[in-house]
Structure formats: C-alpha cells, structure tokens
PDB file of N, CA and C in Angstrom:
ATOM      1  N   UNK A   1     -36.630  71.033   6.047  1.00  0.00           N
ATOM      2  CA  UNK A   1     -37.715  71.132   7.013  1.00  0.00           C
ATOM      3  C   UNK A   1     -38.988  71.491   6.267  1.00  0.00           C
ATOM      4  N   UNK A   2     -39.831  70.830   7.012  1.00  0.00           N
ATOM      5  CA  UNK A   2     -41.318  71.407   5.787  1.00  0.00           C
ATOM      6  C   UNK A   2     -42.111  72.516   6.352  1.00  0.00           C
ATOM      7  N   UNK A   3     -42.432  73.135   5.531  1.00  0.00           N
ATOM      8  CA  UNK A   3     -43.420  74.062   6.126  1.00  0.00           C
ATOM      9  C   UNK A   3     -44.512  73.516   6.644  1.00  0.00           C
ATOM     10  N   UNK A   4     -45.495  74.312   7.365  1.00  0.00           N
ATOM     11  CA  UNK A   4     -46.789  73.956   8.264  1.00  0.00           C
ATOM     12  C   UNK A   4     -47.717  75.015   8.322  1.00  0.00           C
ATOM     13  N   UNK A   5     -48.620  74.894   8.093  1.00  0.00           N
ATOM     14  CA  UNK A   5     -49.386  75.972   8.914  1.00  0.00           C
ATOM     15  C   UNK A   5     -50.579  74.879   9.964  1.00  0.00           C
ATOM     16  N   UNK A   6     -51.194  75.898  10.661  1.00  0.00           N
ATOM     17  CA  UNK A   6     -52.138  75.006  11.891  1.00  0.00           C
ATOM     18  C   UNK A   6     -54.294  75.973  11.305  1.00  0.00           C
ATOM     19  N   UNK A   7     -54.828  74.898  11.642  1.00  0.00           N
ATOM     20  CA  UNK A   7     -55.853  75.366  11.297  1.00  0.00           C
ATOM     21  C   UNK A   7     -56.754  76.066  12.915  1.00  0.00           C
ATOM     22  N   UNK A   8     -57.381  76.995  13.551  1.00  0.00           N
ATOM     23  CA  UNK A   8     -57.750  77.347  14.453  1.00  0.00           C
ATOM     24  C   UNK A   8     -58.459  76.042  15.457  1.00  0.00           C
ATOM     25  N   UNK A   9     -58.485  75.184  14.673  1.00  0.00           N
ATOM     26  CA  UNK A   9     -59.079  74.074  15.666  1.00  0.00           C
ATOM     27  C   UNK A   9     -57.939  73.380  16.466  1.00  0.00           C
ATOM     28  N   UNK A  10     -57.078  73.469  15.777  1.00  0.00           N
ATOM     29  CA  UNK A  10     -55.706  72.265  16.115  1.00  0.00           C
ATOM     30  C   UNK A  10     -55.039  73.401  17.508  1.00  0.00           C
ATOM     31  N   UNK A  11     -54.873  74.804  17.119  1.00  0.00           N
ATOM     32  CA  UNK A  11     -54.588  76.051  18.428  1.00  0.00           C
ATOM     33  C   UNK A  11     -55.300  75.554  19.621  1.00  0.00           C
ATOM     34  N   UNK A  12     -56.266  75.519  18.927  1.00  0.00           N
ATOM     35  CA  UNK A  12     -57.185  75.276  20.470  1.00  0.00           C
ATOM     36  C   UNK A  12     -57.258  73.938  21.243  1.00  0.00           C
ATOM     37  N   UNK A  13     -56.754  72.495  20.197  1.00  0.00           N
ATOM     38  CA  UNK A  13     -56.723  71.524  20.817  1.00  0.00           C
ATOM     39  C   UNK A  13     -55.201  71.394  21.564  1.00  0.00           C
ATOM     40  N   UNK A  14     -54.463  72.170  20.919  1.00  0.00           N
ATOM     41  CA  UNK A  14     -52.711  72.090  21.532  1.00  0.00           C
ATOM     42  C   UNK A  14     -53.068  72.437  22.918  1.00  0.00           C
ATOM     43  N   UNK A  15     -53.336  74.028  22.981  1.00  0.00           N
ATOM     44  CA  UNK A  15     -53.712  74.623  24.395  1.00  0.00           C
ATOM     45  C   UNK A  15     -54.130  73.816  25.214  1.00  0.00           C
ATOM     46  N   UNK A  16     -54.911  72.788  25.228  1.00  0.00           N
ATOM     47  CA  UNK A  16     -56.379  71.613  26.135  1.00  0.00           C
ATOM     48  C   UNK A  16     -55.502  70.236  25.922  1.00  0.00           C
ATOM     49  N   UNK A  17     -53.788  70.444  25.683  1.00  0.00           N
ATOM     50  CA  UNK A  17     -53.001  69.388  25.938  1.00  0.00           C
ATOM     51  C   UNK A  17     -52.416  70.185  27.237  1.00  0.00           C
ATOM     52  N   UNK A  18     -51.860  68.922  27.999  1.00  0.00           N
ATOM     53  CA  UNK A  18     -51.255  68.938  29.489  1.00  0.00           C
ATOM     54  C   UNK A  18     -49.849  69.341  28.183  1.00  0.00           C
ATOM     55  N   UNK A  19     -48.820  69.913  29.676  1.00  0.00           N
ATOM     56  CA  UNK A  19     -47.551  70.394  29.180  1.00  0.00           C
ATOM     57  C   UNK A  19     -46.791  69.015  28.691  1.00  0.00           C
ATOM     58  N   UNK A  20     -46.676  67.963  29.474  1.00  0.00           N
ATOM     59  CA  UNK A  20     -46.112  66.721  29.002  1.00  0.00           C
ATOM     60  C   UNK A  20     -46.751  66.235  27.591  1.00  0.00           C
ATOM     61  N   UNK A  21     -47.837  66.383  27.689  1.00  0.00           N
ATOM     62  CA  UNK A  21     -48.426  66.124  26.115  1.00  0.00           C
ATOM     63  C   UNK A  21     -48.034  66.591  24.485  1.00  0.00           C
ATOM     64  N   UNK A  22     -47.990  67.966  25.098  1.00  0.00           N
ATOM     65  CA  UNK A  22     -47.573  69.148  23.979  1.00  0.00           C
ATOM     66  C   UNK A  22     -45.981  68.637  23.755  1.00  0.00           C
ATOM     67  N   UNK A  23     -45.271  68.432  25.117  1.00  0.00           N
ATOM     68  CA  UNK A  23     -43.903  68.307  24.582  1.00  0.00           C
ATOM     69  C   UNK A  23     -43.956  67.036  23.686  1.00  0.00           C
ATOM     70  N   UNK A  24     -44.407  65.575  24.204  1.00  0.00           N
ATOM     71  CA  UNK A  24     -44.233  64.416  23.922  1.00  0.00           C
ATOM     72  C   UNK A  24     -44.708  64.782  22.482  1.00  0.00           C
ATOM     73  N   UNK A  25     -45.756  65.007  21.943  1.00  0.00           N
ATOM     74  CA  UNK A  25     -46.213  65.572  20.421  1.00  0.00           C
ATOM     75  C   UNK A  25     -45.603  66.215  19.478  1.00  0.00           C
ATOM     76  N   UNK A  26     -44.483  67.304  19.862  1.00  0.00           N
ATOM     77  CA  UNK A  26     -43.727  67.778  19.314  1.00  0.00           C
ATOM     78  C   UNK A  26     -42.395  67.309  19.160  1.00  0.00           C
ATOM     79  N   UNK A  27     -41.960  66.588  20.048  1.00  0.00           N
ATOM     80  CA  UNK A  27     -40.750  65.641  19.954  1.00  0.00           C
ATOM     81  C   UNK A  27     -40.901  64.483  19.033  1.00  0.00           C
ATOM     82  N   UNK A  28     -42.281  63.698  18.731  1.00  0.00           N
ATOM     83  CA  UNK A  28     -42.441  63.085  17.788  1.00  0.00           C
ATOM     84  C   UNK A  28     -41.996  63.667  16.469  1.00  0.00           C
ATOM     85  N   UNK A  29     -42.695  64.830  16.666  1.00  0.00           N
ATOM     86  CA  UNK A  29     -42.904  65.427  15.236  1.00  0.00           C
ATOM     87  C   UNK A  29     -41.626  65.465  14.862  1.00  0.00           C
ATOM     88  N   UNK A  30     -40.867  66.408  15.786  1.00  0.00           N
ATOM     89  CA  UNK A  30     -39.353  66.361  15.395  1.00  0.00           C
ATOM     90  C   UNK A  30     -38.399  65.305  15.239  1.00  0.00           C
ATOM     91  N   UNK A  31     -38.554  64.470  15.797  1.00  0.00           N
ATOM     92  CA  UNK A  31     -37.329  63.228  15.857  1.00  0.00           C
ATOM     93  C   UNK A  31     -38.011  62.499  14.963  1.00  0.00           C
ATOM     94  N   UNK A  32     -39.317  62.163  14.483  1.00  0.00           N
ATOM     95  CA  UNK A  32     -39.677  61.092  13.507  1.00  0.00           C
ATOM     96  C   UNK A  32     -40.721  61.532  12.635  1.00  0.00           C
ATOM     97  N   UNK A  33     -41.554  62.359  12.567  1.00  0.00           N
ATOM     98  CA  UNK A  33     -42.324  62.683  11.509  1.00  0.00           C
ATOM     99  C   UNK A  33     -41.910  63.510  10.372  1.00  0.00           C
ATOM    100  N   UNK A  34     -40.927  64.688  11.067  1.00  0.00           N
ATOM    101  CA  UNK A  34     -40.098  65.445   9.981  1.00  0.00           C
ATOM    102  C   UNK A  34     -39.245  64.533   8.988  1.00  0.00           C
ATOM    103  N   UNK A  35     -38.461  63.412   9.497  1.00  0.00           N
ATOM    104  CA  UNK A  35     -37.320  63.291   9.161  1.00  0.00           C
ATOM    105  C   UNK A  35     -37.903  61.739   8.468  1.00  0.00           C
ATOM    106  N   UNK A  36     -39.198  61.239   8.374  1.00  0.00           N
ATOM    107  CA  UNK A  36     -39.868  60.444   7.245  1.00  0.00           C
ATOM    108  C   UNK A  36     -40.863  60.882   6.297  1.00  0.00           C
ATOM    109  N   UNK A  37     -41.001  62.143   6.676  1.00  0.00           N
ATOM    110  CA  UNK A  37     -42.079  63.028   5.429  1.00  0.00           C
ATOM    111  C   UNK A  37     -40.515  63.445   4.805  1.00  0.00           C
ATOM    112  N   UNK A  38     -39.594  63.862   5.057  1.00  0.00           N
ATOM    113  CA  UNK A  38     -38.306  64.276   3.879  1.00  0.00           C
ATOM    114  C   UNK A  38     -37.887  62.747   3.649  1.00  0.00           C
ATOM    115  N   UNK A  39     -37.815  61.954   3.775  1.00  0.00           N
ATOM    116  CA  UNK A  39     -37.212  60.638   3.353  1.00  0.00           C
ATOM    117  C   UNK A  39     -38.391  59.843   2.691  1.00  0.00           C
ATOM    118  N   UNK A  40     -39.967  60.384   2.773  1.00  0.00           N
ATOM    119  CA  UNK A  40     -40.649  59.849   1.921  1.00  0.00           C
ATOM    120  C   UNK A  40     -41.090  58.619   2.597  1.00  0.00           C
ATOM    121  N   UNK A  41     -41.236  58.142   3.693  1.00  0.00           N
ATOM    122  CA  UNK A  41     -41.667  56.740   4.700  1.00  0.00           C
ATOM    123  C   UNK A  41     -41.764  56.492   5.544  1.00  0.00           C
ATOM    124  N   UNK A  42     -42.993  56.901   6.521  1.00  0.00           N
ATOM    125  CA  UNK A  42     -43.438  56.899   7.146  1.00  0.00           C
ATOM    126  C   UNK A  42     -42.907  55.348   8.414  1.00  0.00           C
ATOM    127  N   UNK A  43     -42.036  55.764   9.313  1.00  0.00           N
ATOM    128  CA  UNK A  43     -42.538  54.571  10.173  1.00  0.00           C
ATOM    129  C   UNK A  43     -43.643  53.769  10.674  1.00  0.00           C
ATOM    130  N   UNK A  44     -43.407  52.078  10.721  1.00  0.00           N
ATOM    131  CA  UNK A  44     -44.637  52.232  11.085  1.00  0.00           C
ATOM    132  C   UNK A  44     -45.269  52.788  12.516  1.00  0.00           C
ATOM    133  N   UNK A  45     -44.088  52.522  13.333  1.00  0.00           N
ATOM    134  CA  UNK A  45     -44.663  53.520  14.555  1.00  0.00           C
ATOM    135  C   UNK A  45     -45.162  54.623  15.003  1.00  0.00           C
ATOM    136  N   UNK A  46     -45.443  55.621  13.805  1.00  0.00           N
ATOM    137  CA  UNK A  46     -46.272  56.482  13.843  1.00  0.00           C
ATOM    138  C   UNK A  46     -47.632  56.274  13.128  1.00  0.00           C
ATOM    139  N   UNK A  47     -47.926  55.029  12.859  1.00  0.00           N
ATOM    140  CA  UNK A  47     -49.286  54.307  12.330  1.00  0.00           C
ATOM    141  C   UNK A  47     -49.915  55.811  11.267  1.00  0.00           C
ATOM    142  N   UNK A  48     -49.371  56.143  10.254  1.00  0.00           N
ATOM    143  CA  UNK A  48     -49.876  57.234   9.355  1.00  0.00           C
ATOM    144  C   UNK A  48     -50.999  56.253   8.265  1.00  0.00           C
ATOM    145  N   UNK A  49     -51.608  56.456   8.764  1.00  0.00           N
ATOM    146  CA  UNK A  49     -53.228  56.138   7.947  1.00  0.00           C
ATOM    147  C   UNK A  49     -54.139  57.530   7.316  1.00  0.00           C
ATOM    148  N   UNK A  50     -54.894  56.944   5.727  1.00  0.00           N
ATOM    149  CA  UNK A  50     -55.663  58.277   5.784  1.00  0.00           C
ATOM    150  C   UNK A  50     -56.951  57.745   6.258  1.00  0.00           C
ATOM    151  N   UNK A  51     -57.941  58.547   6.617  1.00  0.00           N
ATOM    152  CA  UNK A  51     -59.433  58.938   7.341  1.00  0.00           C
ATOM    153  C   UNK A  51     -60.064  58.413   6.307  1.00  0.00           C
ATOM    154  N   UNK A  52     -60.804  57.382   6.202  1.00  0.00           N
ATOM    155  CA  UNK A  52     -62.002  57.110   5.290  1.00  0.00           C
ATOM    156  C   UNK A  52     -63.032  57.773   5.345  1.00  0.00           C
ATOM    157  N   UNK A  53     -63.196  58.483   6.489  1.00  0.00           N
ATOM    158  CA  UNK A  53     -64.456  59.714   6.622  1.00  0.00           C
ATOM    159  C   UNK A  53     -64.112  60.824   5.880  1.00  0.00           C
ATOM    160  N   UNK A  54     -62.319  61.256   5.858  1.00  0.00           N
ATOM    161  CA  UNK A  54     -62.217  62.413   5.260  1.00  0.00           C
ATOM    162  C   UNK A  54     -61.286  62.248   4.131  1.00  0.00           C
ATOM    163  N   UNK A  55     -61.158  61.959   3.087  1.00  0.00           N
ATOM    164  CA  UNK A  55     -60.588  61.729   2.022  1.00  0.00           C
ATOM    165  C   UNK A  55     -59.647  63.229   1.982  1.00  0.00           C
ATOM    166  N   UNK A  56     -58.183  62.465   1.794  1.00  0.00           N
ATOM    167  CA  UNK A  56     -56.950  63.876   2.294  1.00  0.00           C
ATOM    168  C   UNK A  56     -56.743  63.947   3.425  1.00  0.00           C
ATOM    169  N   UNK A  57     -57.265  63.394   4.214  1.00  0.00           N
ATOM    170  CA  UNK A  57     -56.777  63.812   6.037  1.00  0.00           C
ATOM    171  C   UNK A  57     -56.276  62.418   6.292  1.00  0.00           C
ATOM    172  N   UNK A  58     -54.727  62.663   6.984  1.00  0.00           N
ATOM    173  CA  UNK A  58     -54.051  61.690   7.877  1.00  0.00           C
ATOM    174  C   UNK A  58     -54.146  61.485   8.976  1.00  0.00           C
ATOM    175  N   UNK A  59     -53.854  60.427   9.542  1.00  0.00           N
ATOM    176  CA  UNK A  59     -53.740  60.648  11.259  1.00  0.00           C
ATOM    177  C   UNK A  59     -52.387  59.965  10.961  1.00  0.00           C
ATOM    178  N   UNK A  60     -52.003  61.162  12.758  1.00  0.00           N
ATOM    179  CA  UNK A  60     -50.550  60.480  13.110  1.00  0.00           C
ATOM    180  C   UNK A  60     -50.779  59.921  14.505  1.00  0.00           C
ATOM    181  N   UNK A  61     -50.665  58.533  14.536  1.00  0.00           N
ATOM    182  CA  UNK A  61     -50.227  58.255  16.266  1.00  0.00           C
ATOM    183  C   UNK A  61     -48.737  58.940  17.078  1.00  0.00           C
ATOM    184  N   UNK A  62     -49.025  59.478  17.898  1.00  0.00           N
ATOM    185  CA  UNK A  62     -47.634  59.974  18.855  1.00  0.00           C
ATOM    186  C   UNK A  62     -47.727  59.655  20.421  1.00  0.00           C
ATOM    187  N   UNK A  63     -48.993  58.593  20.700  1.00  0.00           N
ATOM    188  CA  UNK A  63     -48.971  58.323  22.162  1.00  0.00           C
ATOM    189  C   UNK A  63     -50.113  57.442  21.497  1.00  0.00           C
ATOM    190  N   UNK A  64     -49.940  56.365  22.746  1.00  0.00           N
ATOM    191  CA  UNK A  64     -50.837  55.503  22.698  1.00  0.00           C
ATOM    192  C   UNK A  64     -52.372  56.219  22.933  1.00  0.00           C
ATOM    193  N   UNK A  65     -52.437  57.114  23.420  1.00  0.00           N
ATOM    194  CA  UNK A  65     -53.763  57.681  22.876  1.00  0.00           C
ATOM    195  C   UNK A  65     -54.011  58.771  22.723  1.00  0.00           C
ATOM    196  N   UNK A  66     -52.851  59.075  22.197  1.00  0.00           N
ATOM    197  CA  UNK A  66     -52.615  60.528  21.036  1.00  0.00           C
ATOM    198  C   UNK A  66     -52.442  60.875  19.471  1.00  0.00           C
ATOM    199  N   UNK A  67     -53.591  61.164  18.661  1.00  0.00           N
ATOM    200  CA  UNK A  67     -53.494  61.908  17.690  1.00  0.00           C
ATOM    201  C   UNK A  67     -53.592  62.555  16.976  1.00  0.00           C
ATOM    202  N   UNK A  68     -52.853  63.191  16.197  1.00  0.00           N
ATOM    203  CA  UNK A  68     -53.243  64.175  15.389  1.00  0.00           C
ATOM    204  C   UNK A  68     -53.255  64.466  13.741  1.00  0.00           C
ATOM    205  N   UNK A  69     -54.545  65.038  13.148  1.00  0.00           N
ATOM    206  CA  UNK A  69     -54.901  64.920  12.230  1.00  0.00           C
ATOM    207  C   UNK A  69     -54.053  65.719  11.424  1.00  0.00           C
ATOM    208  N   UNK A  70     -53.632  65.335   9.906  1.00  0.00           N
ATOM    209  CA  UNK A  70     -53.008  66.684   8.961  1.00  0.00           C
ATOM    210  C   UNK A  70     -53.274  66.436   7.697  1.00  0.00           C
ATOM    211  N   UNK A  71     -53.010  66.605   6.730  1.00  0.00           N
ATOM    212  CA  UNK A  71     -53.259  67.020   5.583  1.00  0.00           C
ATOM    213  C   UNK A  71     -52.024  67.458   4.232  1.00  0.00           C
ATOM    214  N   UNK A  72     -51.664  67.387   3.540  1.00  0.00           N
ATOM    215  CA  UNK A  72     -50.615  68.193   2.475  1.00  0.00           C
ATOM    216  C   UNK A  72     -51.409  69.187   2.245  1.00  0.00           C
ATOM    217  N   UNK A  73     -50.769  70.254   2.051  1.00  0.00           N
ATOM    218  CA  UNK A  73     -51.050  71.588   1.618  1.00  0.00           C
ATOM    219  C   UNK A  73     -49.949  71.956  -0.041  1.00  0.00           C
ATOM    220  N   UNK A  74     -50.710  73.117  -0.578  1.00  0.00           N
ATOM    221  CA  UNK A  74     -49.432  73.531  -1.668  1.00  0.00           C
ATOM    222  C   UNK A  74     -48.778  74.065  -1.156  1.00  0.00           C
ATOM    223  N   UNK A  75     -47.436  73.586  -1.658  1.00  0.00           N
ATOM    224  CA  UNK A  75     -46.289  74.218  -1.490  1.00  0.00           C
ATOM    225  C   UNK A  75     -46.066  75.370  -1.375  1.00  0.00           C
ATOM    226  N   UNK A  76     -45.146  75.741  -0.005  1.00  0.00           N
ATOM    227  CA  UNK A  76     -44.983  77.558   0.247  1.00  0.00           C
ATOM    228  C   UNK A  76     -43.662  77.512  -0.084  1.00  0.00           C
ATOM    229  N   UNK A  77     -42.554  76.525  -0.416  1.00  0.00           N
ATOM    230  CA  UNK A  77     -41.412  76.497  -0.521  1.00  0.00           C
ATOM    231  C   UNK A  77     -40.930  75.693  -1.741  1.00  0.00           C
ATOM    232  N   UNK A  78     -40.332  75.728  -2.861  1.00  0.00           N
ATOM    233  CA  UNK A  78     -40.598  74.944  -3.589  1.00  0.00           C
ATOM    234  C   UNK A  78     -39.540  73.765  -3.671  1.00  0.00           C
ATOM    235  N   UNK A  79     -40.521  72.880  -3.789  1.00  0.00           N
ATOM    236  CA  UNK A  79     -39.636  70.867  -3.309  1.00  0.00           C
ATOM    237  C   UNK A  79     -39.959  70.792  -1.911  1.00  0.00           C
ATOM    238  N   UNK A  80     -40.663  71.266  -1.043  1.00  0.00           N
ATOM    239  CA  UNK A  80     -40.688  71.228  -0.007  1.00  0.00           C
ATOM    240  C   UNK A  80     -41.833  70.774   0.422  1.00  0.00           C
ATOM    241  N   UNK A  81     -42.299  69.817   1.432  1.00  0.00           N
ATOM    242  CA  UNK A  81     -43.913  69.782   1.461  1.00  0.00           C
ATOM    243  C   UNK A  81     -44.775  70.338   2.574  1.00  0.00           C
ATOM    244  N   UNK A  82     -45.460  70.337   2.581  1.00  0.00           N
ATOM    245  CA  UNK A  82     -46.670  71.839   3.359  1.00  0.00           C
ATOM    246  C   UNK A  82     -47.768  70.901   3.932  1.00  0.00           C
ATOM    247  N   UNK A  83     -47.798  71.041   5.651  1.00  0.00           N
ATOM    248  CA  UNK A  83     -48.778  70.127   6.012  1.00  0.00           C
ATOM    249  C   UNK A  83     -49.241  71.224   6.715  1.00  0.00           C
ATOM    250  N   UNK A  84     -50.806  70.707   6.713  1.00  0.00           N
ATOM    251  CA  UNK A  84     -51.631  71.721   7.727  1.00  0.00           C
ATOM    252  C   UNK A  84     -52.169  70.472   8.727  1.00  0.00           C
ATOM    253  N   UNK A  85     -52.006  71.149   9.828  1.00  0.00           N
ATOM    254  CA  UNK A  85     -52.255  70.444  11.144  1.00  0.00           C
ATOM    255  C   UNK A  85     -53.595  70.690  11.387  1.00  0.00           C
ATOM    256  N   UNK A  86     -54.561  69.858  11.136  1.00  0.00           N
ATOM    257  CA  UNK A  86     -56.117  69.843  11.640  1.00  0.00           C
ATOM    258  C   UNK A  86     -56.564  69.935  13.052  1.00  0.00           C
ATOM    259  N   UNK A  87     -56.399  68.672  14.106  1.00  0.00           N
ATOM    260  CA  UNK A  87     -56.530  68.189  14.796  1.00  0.00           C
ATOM    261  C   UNK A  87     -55.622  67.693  15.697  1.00  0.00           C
ATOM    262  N   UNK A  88     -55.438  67.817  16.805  1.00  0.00           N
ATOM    263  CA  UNK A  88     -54.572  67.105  17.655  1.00  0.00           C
ATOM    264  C   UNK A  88     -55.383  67.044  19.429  1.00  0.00           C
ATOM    265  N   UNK A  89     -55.118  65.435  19.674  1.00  0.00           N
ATOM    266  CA  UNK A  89     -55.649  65.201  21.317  1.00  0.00           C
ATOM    267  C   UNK A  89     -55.355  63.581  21.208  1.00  0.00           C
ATOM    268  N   UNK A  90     -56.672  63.300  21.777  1.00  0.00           N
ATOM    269  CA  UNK A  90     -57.001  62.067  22.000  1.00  0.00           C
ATOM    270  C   UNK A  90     -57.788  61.025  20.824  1.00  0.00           C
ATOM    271  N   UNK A  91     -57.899  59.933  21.304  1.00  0.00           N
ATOM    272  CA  UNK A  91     -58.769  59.287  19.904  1.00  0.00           C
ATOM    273  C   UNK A  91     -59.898  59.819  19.433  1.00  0.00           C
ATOM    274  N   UNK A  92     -60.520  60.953  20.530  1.00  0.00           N
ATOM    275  CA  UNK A  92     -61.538  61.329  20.326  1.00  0.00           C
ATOM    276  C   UNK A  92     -61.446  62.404  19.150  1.00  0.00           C
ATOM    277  N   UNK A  93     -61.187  63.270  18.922  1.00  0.00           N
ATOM    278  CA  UNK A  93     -60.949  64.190  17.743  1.00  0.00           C
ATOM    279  C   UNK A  93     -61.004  63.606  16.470  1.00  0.00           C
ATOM    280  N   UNK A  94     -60.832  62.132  16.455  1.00  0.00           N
ATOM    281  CA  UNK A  94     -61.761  61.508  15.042  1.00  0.00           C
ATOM    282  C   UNK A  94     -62.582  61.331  14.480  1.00  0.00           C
ATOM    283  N   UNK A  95     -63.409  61.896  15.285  1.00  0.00           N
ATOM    284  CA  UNK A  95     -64.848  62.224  15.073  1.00  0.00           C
ATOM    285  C   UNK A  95     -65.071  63.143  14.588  1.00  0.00           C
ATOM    286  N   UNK A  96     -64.263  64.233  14.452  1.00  0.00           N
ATOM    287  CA  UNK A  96     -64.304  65.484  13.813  1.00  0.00           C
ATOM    288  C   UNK A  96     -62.839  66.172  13.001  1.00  0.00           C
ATOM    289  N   UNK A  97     -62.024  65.364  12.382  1.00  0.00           N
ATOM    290  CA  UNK A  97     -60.965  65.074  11.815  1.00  0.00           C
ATOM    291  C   UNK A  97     -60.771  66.865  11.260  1.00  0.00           C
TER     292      UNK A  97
END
C-alpha cells in the first residue's frame, strides 16, 4: 500500500464533495489506482496524464467529471511510493492544480 499525505487544499475540496462523490473517489482509488501505482501501469481508464501547467502534477480521472490532482512525494516507507493529493472535484480545479 503506498503512503499519502493530502495537502490543505485537497481537505477542503474532499469536504465540498457530495457523500456519493467522496465514496465513488475513494473506491477508485482503492480498487484501481492503488493496485496500478504497485504494478507500475496505470489503466487507461483512469486517464493519468501529467499537467503541462504544472510540471510533477498528475491528474486522475475517477468520474466523468471528476478529478483529482497528485504528485510523487519521497519516500516515507522504503520501496514504497508516496503521493500527495493536491486537488480533488470537478474539471474545474485545473485551473489551480
């Protein structure tokens, strides 16, 4: 499992998700983002692109008009990889990745 930490922007965008949202986001994470960041390959159904605005920042699609921004971090575990969660909502939060 990888470590995470969340940056104070991403707290505040989780909260300003509906409850169906938050779950549907986290069930991604769990059933398919965990288990292709340890296998190293990204489906393409989670469309993982990096930000040409922000060089190091990913987006993950998890709803057709849900996503959320992250990043690699250094390692808190070692072999393990460390994402910090930027951003998470709508398409709109790309504007500020």
């Amino acid at each position: 499992m990888p470590t995470f930490e969340t940056l104070p922007r991403f707290a505040t965008d989780l909260r300003q998700l509906s409850a169906t949202q938050r779950r549907r986001f986290r069930r991604v994470v769990i059933d398919a983002f965990v288990p292709d960041l340890r296998n190293g390959v990204f489906r393409p159904g989670l469309r993982i692109k990096g930000l040409r605005s922000a060089p190091g920042v990913y987006e993950l699609t998890w709803a057709p008009d849900g996503r959320a921004t992250w990043e690699y971090g250094d390692e808190k575990v070692r072999g393990t990889r460390h994402i910090i969660w930027r951003r998470v909502g709508t398409h709109t939060i790309l504007t500020g990745p």
